[in-house]
C-alpha atoms as a PDB file:
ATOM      1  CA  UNK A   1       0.000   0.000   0.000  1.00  0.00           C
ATOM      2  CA  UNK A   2       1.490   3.026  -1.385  1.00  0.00           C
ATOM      3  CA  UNK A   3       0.396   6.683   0.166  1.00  0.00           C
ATOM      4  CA  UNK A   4       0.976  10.561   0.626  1.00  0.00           C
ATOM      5  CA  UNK A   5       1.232  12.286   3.769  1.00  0.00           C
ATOM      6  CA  UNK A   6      -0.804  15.093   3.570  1.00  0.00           C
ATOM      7  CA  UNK A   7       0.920  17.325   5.637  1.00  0.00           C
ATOM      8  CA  UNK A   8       4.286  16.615   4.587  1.00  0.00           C
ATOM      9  CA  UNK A   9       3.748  15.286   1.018  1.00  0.00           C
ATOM     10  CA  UNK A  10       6.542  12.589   1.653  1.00  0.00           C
ATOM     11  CA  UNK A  11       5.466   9.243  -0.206  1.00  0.00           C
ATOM     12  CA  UNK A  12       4.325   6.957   2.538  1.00  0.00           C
ATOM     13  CA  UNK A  13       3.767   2.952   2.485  1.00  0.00           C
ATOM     14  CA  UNK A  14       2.499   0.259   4.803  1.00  0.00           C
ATOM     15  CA  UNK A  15       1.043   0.766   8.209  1.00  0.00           C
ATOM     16  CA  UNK A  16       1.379   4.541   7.625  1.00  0.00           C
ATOM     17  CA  UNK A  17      -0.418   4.586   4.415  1.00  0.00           C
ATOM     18  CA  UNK A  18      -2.640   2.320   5.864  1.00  0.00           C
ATOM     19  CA  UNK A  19      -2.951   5.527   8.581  1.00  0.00           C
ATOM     20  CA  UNK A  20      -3.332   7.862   5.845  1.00  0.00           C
ATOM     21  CA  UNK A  21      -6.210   6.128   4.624  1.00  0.00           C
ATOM     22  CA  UNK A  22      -7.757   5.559   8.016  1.00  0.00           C
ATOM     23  CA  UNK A  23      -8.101   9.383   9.004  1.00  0.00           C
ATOM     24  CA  UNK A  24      -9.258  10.322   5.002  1.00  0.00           C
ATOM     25  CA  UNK A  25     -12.099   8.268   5.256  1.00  0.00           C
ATOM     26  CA  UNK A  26     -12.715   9.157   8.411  1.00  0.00           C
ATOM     27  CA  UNK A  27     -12.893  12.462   8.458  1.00  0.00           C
ATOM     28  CA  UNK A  28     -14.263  12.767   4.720  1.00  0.00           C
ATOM     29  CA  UNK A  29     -18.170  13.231   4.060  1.00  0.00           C
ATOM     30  CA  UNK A  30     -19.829  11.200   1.455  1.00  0.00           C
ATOM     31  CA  UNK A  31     -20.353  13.375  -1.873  1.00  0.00           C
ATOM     32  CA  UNK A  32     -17.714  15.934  -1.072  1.00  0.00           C
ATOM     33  CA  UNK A  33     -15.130  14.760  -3.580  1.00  0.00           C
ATOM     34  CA  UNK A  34     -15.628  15.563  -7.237  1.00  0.00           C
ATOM     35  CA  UNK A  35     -14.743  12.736  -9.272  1.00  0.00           C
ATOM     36  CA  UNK A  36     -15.196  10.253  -6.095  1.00  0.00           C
ATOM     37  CA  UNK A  37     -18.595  10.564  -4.971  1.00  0.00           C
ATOM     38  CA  UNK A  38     -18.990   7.230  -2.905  1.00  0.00           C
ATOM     39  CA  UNK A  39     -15.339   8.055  -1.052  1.00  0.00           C
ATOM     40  CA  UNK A  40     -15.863   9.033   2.707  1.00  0.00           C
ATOM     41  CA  UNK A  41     -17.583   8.175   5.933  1.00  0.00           C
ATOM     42  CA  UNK A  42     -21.518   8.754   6.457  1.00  0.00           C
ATOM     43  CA  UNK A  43     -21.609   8.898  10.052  1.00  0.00           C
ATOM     44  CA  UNK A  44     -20.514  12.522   9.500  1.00  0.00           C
ATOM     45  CA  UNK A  45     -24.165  13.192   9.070  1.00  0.00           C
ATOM     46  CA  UNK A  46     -24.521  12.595  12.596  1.00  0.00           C
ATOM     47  CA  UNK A  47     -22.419  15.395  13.810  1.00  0.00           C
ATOM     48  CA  UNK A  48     -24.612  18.349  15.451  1.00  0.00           C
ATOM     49  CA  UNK A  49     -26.627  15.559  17.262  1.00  0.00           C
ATOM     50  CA  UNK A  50     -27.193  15.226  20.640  1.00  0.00           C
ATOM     51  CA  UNK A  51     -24.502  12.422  21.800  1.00  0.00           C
ATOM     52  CA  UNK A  52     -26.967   9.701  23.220  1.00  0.00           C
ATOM     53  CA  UNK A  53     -25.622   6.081  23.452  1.00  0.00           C
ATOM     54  CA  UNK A  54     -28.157   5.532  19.973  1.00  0.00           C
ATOM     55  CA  UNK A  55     -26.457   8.231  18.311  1.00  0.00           C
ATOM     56  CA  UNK A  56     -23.069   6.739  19.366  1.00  0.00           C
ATOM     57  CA  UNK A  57     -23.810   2.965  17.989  1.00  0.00           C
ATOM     58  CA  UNK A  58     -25.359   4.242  14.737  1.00  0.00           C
ATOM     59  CA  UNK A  59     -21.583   6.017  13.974  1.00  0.00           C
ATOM     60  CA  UNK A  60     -19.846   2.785  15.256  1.00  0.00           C
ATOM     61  CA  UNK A  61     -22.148   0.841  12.639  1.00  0.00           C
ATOM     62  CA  UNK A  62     -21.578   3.744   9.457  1.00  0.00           C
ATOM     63  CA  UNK A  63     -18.206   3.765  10.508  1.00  0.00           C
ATOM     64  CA  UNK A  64     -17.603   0.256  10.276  1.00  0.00           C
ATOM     65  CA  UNK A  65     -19.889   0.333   6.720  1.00  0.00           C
ATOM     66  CA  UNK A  66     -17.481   2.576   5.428  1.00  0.00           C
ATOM     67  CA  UNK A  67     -14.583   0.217   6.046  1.00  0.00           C
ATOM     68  CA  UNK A  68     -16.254  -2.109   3.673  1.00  0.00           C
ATOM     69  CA  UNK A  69     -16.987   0.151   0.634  1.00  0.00           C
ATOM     70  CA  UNK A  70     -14.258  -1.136  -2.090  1.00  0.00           C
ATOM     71  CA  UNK A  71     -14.186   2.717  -3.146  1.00  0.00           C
ATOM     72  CA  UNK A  72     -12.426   3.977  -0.312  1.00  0.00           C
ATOM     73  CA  UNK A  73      -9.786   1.701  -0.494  1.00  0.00           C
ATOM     74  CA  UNK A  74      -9.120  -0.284   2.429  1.00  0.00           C
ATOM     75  CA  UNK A  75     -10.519  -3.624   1.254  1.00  0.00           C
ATOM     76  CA  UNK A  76      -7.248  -4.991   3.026  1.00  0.00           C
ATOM     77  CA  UNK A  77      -8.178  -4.289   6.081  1.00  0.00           C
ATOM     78  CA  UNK A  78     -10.856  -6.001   7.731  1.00  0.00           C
ATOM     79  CA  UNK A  79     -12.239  -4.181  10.543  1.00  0.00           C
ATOM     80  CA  UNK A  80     -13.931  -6.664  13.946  1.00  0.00           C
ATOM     81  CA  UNK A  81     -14.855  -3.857  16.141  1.00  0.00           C
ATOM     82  CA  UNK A  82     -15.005  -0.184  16.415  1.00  0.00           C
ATOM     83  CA  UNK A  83     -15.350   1.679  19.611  1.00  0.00           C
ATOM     84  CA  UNK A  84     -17.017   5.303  19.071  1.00  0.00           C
ATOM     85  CA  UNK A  85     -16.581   7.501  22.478  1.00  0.00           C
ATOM     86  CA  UNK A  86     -18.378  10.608  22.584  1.00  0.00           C
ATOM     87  CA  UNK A  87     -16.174  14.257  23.108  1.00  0.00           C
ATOM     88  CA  UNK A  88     -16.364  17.798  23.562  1.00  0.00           C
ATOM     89  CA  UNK A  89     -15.779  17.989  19.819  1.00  0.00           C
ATOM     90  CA  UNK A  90     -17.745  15.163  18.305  1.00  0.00           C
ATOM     91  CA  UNK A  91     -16.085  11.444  18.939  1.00  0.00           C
ATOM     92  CA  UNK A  92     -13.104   9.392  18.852  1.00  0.00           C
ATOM     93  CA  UNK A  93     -12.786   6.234  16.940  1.00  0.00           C
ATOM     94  CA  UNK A  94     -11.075   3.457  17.854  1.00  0.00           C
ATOM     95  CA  UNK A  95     -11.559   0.685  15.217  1.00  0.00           C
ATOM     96  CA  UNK A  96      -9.712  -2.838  15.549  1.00  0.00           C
ATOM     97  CA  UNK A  97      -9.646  -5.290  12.845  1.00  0.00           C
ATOM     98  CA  UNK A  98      -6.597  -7.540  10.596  1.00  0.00           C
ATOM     99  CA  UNK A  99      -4.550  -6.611   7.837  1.00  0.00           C
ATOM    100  CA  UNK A 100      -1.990  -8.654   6.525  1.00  0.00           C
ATOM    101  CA  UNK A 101      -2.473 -10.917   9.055  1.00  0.00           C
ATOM    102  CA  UNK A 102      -1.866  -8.940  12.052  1.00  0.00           C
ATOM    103  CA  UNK A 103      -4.193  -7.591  14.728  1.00  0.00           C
ATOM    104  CA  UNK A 104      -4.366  -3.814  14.667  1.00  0.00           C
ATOM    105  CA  UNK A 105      -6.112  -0.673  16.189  1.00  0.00           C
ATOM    106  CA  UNK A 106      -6.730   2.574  14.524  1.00  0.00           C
ATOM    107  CA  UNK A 107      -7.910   5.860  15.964  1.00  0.00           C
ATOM    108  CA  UNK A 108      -8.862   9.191  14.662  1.00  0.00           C
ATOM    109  CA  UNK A 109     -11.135  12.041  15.535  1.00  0.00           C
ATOM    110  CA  UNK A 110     -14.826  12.541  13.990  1.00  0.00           C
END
């Protein structure tokens, strides 16, 4: 897996593309890219809402549906569990799943 950093522009591979990845689709709503309209995450819609424990399990279960789109490019990783735990600012993500064979946890902020 071959990546860019997007605050550095350095050409990134492996586990830190793999990174790269994570936080784009995380923090990227559905429709906002031009020529990839199917690219992001739709638990974004759920910002603004009040932070009840339904709110919280419908992002865990977009968040985890977004993991599985082949357009956003992570079809190596397969994601068993994500954790979604309400903040000041929205929520952080903690999603745990395999790639290449080995057990791994991503976070990121929503």
């Amino acid at each position: 897996m071959i990546g860019i950093d997007p605050k550095t522009g350095k050409t990134v591979t492996g586990f830190e593309a793999l990174k790269r990845r994570f936080i784009r689709i995380l923090t990227t709503e559905i429709s906002s890219r031009v020529k990839r309209r199917k690219v992001g995450n739709p638990a974004l819609r759920c910002l603004g809402k009040l932070q009840t424990p339904q709110t919280t399990l419908i992002i865990q279960n977009l968040t985890l549906s977004a993991f599985t789109e082949h357009q956003n490019g992570l079809s190596e990783f397969k994601a068993t569990q994500c954790i979604a735990q309400p903040t000041a600012t929205g929520y952080f993500i903690k999603v745990i799943g395999k790639w290449k064979g080995n057990q791994l946890k991503l976070e990121g902020e929503l």
